[in-house]
C-alpha atoms as a PDB file:
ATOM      1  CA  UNK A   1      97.456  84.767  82.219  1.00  0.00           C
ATOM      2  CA  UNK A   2      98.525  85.762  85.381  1.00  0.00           C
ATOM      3  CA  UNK A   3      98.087  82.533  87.545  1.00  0.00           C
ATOM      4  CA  UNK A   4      98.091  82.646  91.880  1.00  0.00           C
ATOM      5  CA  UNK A   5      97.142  78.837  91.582  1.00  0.00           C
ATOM      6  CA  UNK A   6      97.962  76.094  88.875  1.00  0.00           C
ATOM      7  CA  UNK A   7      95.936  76.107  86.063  1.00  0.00           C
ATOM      8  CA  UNK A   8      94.489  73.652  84.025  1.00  0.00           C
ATOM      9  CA  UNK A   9      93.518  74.340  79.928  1.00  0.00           C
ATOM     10  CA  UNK A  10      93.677  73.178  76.702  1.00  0.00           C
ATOM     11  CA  UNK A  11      96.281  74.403  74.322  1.00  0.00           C
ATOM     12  CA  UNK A  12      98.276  73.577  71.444  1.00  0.00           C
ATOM     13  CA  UNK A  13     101.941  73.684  70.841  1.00  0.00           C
ATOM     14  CA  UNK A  14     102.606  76.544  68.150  1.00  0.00           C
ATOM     15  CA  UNK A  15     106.388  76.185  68.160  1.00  0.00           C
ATOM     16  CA  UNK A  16     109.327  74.940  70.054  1.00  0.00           C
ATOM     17  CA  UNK A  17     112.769  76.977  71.166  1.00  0.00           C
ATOM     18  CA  UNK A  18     115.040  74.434  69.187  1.00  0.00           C
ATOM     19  CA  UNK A  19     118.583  75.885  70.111  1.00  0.00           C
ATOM     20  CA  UNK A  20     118.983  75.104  73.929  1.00  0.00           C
ATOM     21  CA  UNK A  21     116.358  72.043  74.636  1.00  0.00           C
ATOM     22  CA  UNK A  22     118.311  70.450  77.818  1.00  0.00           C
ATOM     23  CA  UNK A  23     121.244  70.946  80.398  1.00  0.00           C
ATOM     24  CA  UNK A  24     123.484  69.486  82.556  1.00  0.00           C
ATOM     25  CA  UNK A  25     123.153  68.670  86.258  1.00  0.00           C
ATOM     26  CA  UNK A  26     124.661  66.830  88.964  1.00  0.00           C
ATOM     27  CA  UNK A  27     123.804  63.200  89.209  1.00  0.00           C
ATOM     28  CA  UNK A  28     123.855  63.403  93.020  1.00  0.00           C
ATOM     29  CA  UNK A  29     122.420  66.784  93.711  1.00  0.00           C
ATOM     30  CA  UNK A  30     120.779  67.860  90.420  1.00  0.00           C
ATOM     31  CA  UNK A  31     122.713  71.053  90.742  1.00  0.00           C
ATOM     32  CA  UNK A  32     123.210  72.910  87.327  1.00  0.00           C
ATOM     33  CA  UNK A  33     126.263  72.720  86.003  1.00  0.00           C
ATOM     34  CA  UNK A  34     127.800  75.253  83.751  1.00  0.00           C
ATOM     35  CA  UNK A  35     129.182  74.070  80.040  1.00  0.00           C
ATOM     36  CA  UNK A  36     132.631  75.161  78.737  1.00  0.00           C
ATOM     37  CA  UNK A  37     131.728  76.181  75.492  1.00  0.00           C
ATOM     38  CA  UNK A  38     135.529  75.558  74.815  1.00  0.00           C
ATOM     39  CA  UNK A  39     136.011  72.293  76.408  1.00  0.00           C
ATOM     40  CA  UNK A  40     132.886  70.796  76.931  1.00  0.00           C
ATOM     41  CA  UNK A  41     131.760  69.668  80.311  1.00  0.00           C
ATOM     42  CA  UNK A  42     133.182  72.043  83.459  1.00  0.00           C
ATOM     43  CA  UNK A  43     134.230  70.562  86.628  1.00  0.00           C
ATOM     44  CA  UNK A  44     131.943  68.432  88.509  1.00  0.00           C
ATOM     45  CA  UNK A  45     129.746  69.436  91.093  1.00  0.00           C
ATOM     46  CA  UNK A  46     131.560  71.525  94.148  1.00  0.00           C
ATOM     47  CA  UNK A  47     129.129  70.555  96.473  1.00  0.00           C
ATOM     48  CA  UNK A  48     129.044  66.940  95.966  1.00  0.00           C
ATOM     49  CA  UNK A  49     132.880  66.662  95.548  1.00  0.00           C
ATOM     50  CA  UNK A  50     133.557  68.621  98.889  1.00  0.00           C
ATOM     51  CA  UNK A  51     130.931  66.970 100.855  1.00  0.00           C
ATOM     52  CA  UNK A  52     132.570  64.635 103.283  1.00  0.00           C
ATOM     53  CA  UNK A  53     128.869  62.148 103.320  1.00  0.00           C
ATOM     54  CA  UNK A  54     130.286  61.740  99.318  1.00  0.00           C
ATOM     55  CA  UNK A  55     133.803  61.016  98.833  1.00  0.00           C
ATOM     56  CA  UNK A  56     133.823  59.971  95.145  1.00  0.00           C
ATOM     57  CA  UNK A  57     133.249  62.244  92.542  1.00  0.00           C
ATOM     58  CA  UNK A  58     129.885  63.257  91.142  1.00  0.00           C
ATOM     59  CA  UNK A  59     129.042  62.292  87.689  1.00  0.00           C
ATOM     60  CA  UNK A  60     125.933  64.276  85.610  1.00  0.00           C
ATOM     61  CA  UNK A  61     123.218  63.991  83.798  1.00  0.00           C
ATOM     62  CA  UNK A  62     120.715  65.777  81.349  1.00  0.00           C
ATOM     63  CA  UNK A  63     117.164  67.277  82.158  1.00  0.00           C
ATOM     64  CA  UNK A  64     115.360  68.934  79.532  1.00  0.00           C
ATOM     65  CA  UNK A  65     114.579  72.683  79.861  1.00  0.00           C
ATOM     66  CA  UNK A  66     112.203  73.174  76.399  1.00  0.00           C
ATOM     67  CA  UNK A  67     110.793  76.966  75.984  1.00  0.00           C
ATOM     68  CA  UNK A  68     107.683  76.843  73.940  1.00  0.00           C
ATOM     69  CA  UNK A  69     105.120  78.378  72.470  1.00  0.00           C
ATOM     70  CA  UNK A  70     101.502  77.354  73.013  1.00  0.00           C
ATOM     71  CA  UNK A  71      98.128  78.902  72.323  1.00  0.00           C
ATOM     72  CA  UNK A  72      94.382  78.559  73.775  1.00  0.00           C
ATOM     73  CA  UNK A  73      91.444  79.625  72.243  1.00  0.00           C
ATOM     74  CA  UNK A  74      91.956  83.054  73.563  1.00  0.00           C
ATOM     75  CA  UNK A  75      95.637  83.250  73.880  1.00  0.00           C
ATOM     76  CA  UNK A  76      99.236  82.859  73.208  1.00  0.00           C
ATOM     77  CA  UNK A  77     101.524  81.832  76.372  1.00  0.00           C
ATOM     78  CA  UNK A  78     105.518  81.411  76.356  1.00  0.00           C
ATOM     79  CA  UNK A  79     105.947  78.423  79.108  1.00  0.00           C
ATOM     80  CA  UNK A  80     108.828  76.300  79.964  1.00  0.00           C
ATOM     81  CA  UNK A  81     108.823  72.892  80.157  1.00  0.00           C
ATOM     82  CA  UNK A  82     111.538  71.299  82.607  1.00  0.00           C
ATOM     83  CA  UNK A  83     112.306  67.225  82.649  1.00  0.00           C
ATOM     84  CA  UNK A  84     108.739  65.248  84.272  1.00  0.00           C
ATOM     85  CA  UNK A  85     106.392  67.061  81.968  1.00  0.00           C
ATOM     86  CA  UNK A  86     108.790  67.393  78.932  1.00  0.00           C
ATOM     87  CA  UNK A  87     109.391  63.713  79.089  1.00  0.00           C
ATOM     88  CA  UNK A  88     105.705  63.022  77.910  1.00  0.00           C
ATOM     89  CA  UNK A  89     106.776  65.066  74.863  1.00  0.00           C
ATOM     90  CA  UNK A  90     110.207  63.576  74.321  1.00  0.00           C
ATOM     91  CA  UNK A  91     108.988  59.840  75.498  1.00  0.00           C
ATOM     92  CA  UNK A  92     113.203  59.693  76.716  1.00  0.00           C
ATOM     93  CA  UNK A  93     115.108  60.831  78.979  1.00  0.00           C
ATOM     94  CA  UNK A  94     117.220  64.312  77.744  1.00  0.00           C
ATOM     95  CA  UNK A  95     120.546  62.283  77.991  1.00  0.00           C
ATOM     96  CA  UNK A  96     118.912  59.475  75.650  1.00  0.00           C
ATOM     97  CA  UNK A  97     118.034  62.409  73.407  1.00  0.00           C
ATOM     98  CA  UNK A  98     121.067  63.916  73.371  1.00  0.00           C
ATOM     99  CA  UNK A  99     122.788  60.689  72.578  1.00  0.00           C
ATOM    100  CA  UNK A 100     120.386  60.653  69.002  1.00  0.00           C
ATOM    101  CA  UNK A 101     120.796  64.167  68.340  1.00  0.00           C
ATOM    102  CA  UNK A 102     124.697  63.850  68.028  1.00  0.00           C
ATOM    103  CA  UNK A 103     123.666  61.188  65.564  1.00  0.00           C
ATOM    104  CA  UNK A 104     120.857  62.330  63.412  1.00  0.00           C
ATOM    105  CA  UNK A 105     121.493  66.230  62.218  1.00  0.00           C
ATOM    106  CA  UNK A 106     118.247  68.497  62.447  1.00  0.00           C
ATOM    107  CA  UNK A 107     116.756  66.759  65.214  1.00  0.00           C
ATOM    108  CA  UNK A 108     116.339  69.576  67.710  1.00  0.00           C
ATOM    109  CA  UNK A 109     114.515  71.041  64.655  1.00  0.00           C
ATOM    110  CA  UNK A 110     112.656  68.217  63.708  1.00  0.00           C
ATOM    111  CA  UNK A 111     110.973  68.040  66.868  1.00  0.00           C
ATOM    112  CA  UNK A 112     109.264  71.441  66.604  1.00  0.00           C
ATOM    113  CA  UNK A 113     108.089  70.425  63.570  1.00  0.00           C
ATOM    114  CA  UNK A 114     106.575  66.795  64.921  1.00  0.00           C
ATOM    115  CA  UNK A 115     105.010  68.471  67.909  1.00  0.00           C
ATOM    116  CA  UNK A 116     103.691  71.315  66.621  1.00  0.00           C
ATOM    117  CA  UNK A 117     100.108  71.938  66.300  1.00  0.00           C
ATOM    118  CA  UNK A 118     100.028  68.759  68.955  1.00  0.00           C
ATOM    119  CA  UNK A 119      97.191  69.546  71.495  1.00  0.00           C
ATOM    120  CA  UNK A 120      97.657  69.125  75.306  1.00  0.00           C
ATOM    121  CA  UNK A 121      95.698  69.533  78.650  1.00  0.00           C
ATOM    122  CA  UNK A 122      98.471  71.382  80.356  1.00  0.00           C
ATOM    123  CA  UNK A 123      98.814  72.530  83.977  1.00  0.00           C
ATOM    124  CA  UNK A 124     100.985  75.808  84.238  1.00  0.00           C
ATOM    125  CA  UNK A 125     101.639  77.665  87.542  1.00  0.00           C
ATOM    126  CA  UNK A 126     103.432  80.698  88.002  1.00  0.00           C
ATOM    127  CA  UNK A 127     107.184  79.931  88.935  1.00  0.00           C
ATOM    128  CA  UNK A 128     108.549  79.865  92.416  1.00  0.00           C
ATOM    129  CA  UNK A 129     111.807  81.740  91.520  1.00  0.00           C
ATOM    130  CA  UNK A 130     110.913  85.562  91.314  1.00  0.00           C
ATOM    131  CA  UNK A 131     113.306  86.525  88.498  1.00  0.00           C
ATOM    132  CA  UNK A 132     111.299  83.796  86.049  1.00  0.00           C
ATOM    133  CA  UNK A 133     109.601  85.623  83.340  1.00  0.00           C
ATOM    134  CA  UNK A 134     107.655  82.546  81.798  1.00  0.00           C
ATOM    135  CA  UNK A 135     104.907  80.481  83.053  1.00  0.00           C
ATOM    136  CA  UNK A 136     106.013  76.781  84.375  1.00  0.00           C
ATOM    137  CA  UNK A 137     104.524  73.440  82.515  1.00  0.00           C
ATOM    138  CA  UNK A 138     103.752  71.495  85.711  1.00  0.00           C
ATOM    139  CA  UNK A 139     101.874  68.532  83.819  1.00  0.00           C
ATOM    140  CA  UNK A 140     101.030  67.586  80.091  1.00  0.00           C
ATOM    141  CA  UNK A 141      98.664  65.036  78.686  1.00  0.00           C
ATOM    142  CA  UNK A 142      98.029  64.405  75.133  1.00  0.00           C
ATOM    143  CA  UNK A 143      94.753  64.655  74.053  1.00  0.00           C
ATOM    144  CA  UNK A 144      95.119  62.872  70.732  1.00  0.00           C
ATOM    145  CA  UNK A 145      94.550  59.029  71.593  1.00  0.00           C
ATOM    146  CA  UNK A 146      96.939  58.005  68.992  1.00  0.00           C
ATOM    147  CA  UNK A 147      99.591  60.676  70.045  1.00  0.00           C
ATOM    148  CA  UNK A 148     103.175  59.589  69.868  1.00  0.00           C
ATOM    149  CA  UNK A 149     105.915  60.700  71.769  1.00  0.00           C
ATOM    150  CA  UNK A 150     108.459  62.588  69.532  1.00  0.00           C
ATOM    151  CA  UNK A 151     111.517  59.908  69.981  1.00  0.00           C
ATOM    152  CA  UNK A 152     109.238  57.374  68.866  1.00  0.00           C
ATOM    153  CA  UNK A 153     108.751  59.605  65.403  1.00  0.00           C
ATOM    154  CA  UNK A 154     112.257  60.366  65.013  1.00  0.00           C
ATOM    155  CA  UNK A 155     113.082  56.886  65.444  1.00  0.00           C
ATOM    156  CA  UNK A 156     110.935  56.023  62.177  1.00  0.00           C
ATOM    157  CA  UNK A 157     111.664  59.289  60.412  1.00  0.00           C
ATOM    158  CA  UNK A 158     115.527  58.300  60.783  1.00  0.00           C
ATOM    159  CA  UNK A 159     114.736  54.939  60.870  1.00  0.00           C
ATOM    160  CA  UNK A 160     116.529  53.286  64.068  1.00  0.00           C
ATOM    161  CA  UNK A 161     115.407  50.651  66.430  1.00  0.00           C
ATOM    162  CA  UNK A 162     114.928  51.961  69.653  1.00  0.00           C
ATOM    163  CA  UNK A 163     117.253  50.399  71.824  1.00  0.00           C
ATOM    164  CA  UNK A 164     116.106  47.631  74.435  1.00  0.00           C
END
């Protein structure tokens, strides 16, 4: 599907990229931020912390990045999924998600399996940075009236109280 203007169809999820579902940003600037794979977290942000408007140091946050699989009835489309739209998925935010996957094993897994075969009126549009080579999720709505956002199943799967 090559796609000038954002489209609008109905598809369903085939399968989800499990191994990399978020990343880390800048709480300020929402600049990535690069992981040590050896010592966790890197340094904070180098804008923020040289900017003379910001004295303190930046903190960060997650945002979901979720590379999936979905299919129409004529074909099958590798998308991406960044934070707005992939929070109607997750129903959390990607740090709250985080925070339950260092908890529960298997949930990065898990949620492939609750979402697949999940159908959704998605908007894609081609991406605005050349180098992208898949097609960008700009909004989702679940077309099952008793869908559930995939925290709310893990909750009950790994039975946990979501937190008020």
């Amino acid at each position: 599907m090559e796609v000038d203007k954002p489209a609008t169809l109905v598809c369903t999820v085939l399968a989800i990229n499990s191994t990399d579902l978020c990343y880390r940003v800048c709480s300020i600037c929402e600049r990535t931020l690069a992981d040590n794979p050896i010592n966790g977290p890197s340094s904070p942000c180098k804008f923020c912390n040289f900017n003379a408007f910001n004295p303190g140091s930046s903190g960060s946050k997650r945002l979901f990045r979720v590379l999936m699989s979905i299919a129409t009835d004529t074909k099958v489309f590798t998308v991406i999924c960044f934070d707005r739209a992939a929070r109607v998925l997750f129903g959390c935010s990607a740090d709250e998600f985080f925070d339950f996957a260092k908890l529960h094993p298997f949930v990065a897994d898990n949620v492939g399996k609750i979402l697949e075969g999940e159908m959704f009126r998605m908007t894609l549009a081609k991406p605005k940075n050349g180098n992208a080579q898949h097609l960008r999720v700009v909004s989702v709505f679940p077309l099952r009236s008793v869908f559930q956002p995939a925290i709310e199943t893990l909750r009950e799967l790994y039975n946990v109280r979501a937190e008020s």
